[in-house]
PDB file of N, CA and C in Angstrom:
ATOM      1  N   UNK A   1      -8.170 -14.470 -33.686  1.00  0.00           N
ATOM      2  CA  UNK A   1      -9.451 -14.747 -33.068  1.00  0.00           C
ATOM      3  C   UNK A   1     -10.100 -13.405 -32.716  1.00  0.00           C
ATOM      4  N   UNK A   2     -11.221 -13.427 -32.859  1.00  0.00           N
ATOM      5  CA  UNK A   2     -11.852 -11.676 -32.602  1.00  0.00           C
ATOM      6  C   UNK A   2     -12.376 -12.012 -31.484  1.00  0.00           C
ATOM      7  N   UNK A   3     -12.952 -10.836 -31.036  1.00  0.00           N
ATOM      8  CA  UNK A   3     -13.285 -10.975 -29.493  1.00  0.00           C
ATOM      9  C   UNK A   3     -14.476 -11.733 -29.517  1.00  0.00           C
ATOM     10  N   UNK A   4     -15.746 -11.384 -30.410  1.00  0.00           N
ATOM     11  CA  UNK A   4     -16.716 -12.154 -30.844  1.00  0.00           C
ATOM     12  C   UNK A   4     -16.579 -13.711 -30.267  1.00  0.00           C
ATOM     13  N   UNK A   5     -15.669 -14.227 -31.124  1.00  0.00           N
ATOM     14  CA  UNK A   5     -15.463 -15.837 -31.135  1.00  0.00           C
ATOM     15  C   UNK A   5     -14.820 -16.392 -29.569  1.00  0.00           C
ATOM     16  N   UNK A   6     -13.884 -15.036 -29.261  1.00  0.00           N
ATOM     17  CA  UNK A   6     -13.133 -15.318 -28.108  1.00  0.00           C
ATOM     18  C   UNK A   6     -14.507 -15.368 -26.579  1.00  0.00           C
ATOM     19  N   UNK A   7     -15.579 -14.572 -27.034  1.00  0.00           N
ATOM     20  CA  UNK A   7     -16.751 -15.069 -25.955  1.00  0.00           C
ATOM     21  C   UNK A   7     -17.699 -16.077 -26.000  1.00  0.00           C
ATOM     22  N   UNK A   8     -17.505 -16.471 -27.149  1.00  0.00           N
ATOM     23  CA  UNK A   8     -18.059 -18.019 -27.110  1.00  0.00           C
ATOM     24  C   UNK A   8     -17.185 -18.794 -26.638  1.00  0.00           C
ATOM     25  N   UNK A   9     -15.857 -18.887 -27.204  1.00  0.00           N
ATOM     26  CA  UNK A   9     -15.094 -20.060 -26.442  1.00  0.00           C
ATOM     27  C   UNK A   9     -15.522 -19.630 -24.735  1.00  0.00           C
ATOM     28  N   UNK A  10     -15.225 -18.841 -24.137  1.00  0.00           N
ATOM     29  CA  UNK A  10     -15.222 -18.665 -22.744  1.00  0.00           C
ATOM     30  C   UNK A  10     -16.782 -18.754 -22.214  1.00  0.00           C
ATOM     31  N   UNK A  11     -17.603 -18.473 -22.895  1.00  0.00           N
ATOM     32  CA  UNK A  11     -18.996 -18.795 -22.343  1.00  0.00           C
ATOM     33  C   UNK A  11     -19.084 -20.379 -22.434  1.00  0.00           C
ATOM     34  N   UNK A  12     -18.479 -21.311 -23.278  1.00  0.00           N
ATOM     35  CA  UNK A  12     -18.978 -22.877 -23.943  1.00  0.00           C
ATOM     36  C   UNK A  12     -17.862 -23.486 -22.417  1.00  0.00           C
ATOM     37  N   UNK A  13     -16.947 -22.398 -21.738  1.00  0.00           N
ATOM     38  CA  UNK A  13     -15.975 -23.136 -20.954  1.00  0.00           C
ATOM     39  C   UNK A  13     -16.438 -23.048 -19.982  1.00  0.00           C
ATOM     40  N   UNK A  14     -17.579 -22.093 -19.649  1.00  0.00           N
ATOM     41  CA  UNK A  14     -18.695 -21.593 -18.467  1.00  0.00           C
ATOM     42  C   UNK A  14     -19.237 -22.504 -18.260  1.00  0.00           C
ATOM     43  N   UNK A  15     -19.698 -22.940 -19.095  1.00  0.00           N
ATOM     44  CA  UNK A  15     -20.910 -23.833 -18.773  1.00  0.00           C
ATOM     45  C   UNK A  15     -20.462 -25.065 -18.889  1.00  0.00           C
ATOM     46  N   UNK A  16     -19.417 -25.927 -19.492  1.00  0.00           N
ATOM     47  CA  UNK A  16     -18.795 -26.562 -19.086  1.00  0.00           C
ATOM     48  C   UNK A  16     -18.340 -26.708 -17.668  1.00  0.00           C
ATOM     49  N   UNK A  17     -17.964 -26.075 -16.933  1.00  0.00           N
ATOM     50  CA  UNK A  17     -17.608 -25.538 -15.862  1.00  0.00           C
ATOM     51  C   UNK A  17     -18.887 -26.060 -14.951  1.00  0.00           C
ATOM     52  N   UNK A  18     -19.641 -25.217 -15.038  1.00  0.00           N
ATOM     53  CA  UNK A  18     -21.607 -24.959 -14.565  1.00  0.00           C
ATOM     54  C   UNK A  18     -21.831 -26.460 -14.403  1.00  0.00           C
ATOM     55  N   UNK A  19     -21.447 -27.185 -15.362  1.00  0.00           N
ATOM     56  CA  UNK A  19     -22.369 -29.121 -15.598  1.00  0.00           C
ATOM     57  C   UNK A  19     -21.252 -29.680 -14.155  1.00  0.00           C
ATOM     58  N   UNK A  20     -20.042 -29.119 -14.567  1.00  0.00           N
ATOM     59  CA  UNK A  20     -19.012 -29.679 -13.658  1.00  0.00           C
ATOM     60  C   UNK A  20     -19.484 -29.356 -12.024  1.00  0.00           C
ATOM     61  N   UNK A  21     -19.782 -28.808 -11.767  1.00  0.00           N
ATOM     62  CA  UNK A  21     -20.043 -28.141 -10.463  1.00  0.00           C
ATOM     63  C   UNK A  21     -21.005 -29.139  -9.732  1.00  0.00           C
ATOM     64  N   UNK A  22     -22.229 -28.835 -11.132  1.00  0.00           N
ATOM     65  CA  UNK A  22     -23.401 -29.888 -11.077  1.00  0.00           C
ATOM     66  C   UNK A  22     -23.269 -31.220 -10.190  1.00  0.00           C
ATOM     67  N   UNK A  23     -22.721 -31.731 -11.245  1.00  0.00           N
ATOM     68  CA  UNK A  23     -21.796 -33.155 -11.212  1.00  0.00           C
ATOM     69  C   UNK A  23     -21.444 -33.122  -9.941  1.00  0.00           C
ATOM     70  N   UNK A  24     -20.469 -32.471  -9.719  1.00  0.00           N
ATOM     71  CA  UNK A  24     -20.002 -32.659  -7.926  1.00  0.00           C
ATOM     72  C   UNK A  24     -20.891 -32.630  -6.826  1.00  0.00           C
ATOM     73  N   UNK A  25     -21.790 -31.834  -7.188  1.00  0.00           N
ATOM     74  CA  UNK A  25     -22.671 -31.909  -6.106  1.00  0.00           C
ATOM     75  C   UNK A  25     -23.173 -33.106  -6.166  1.00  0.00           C
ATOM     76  N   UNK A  26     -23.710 -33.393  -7.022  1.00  0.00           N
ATOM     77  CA  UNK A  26     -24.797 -35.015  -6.914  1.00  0.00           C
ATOM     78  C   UNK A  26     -23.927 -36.127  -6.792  1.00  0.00           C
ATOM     79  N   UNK A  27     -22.322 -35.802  -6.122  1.00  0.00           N
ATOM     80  CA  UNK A  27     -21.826 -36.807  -5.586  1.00  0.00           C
ATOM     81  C   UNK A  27     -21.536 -36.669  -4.343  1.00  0.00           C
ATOM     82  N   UNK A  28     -22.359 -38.540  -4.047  1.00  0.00           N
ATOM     83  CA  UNK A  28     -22.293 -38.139  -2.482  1.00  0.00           C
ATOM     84  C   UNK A  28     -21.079 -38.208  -1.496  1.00  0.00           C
ATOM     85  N   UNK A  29     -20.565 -37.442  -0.518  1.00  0.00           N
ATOM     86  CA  UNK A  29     -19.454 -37.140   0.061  1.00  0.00           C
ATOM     87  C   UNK A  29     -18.015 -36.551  -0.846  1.00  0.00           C
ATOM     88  N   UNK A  30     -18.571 -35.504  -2.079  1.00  0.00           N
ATOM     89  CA  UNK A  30     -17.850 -34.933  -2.776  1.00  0.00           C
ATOM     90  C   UNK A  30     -16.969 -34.238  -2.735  1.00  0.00           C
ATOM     91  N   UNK A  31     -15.988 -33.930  -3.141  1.00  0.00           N
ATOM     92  CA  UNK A  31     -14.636 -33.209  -2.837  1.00  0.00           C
ATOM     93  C   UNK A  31     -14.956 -31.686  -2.859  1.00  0.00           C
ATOM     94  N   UNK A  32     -15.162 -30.689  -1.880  1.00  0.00           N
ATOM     95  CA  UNK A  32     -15.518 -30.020  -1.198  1.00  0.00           C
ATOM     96  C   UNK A  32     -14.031 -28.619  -2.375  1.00  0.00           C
ATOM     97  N   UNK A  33     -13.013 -29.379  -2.297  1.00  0.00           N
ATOM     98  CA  UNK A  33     -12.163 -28.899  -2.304  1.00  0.00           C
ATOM     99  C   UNK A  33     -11.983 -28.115  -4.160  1.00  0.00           C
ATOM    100  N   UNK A  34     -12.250 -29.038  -4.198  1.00  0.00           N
ATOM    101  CA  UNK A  34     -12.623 -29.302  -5.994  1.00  0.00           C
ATOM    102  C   UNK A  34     -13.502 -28.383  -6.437  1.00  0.00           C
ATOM    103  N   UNK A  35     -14.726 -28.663  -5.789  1.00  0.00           N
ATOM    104  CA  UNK A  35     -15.934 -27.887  -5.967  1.00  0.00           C
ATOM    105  C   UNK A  35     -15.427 -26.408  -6.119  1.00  0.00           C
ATOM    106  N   UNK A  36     -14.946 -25.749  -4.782  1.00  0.00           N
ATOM    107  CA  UNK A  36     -14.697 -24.337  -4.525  1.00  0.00           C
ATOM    108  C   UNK A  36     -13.949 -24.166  -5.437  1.00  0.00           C
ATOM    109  N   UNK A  37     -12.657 -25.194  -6.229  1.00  0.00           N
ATOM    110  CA  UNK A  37     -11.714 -24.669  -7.367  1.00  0.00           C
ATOM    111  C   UNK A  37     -12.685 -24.703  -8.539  1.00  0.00           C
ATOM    112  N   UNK A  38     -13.508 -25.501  -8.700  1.00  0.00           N
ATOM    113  CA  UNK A  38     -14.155 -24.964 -10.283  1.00  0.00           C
ATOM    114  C   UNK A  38     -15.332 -23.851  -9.968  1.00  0.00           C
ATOM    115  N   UNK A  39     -15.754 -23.342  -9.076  1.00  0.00           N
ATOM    116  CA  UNK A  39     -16.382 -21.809  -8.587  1.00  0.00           C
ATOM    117  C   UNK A  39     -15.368 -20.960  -9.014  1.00  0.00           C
ATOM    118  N   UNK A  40     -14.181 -20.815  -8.552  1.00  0.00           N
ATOM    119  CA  UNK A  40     -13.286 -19.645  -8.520  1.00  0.00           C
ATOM    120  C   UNK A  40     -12.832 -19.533 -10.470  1.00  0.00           C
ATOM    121  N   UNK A  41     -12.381 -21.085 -11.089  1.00  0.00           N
ATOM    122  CA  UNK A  41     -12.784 -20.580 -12.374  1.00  0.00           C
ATOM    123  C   UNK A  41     -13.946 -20.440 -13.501  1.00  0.00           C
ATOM    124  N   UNK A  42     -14.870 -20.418 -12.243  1.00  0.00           N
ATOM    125  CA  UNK A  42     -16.251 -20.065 -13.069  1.00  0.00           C
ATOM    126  C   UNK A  42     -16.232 -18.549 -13.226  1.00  0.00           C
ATOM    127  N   UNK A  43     -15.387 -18.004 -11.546  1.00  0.00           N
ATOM    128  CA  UNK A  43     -15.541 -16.697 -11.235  1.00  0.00           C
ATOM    129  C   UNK A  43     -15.158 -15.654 -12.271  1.00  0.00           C
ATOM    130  N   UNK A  44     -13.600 -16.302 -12.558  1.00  0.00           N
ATOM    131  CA  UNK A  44     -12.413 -15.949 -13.293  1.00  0.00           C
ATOM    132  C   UNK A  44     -13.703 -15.719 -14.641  1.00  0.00           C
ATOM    133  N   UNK A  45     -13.606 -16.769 -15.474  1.00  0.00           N
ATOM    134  CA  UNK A  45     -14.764 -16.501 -16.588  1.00  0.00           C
ATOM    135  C   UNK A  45     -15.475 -15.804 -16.745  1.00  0.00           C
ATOM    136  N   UNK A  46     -16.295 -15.643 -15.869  1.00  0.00           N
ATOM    137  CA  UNK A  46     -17.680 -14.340 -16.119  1.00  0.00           C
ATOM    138  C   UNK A  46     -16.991 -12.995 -15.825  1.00  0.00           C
ATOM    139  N   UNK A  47     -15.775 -13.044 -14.955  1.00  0.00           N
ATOM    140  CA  UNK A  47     -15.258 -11.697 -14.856  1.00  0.00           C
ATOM    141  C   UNK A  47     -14.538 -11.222 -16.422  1.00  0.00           C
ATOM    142  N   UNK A  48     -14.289 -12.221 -16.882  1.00  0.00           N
ATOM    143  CA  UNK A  48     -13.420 -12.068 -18.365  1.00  0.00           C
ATOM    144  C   UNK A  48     -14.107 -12.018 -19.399  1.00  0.00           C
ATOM    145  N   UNK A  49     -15.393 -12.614 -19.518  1.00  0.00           N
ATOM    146  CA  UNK A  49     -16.326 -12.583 -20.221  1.00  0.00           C
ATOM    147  C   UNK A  49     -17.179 -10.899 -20.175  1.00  0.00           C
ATOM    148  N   UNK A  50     -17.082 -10.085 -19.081  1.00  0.00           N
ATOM    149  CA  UNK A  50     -17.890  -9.236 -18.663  1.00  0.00           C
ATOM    150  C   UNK A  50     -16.962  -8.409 -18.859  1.00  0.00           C
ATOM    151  N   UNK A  51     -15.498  -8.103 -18.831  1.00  0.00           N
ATOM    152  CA  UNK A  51     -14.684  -7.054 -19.127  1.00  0.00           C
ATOM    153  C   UNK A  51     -14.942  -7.220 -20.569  1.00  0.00           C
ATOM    154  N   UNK A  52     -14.581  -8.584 -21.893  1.00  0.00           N
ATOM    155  CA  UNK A  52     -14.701  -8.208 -22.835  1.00  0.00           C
ATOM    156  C   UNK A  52     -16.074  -7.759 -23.561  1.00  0.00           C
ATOM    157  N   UNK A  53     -16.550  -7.904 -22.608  1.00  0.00           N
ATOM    158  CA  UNK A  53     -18.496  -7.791 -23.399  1.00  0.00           C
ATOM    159  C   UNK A  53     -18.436  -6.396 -23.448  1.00  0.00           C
ATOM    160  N   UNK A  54     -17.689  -5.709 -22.386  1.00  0.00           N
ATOM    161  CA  UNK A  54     -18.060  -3.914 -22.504  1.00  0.00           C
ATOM    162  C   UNK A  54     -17.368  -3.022 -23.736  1.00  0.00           C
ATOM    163  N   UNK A  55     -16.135  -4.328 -23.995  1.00  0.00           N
ATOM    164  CA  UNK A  55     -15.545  -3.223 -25.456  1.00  0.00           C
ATOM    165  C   UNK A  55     -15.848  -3.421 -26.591  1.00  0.00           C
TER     166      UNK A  55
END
């Protein structure tokens, strides 16, 4: 897999991620808990996405 392809998979898992977040919010009395875990691997992503974008 080249790095190329390897930032699409991780950007298509971003935003996957992004709809997910979405989603939680527009539910009412939503798991709070959940939420903050798909932030932290949104975090994870763009940090991995942004180390490989520089090489």
């Amino acid at each position: 897999m080249t790095i190329a392809s390897h930032l699409v998979e991780l950007r298509k898992k971003h935003d996957a991620l992004t709809e997910m977040v979405e989603q939680a919010h527009r539910i009412p009395g939503g798991d709070d808990l959940k939420i903050a875990d798909l932030k932290k691997q949104k975090l994870r992503l763009k940090e991995e996405i942004a180390r490989l974008s520089q090489h």
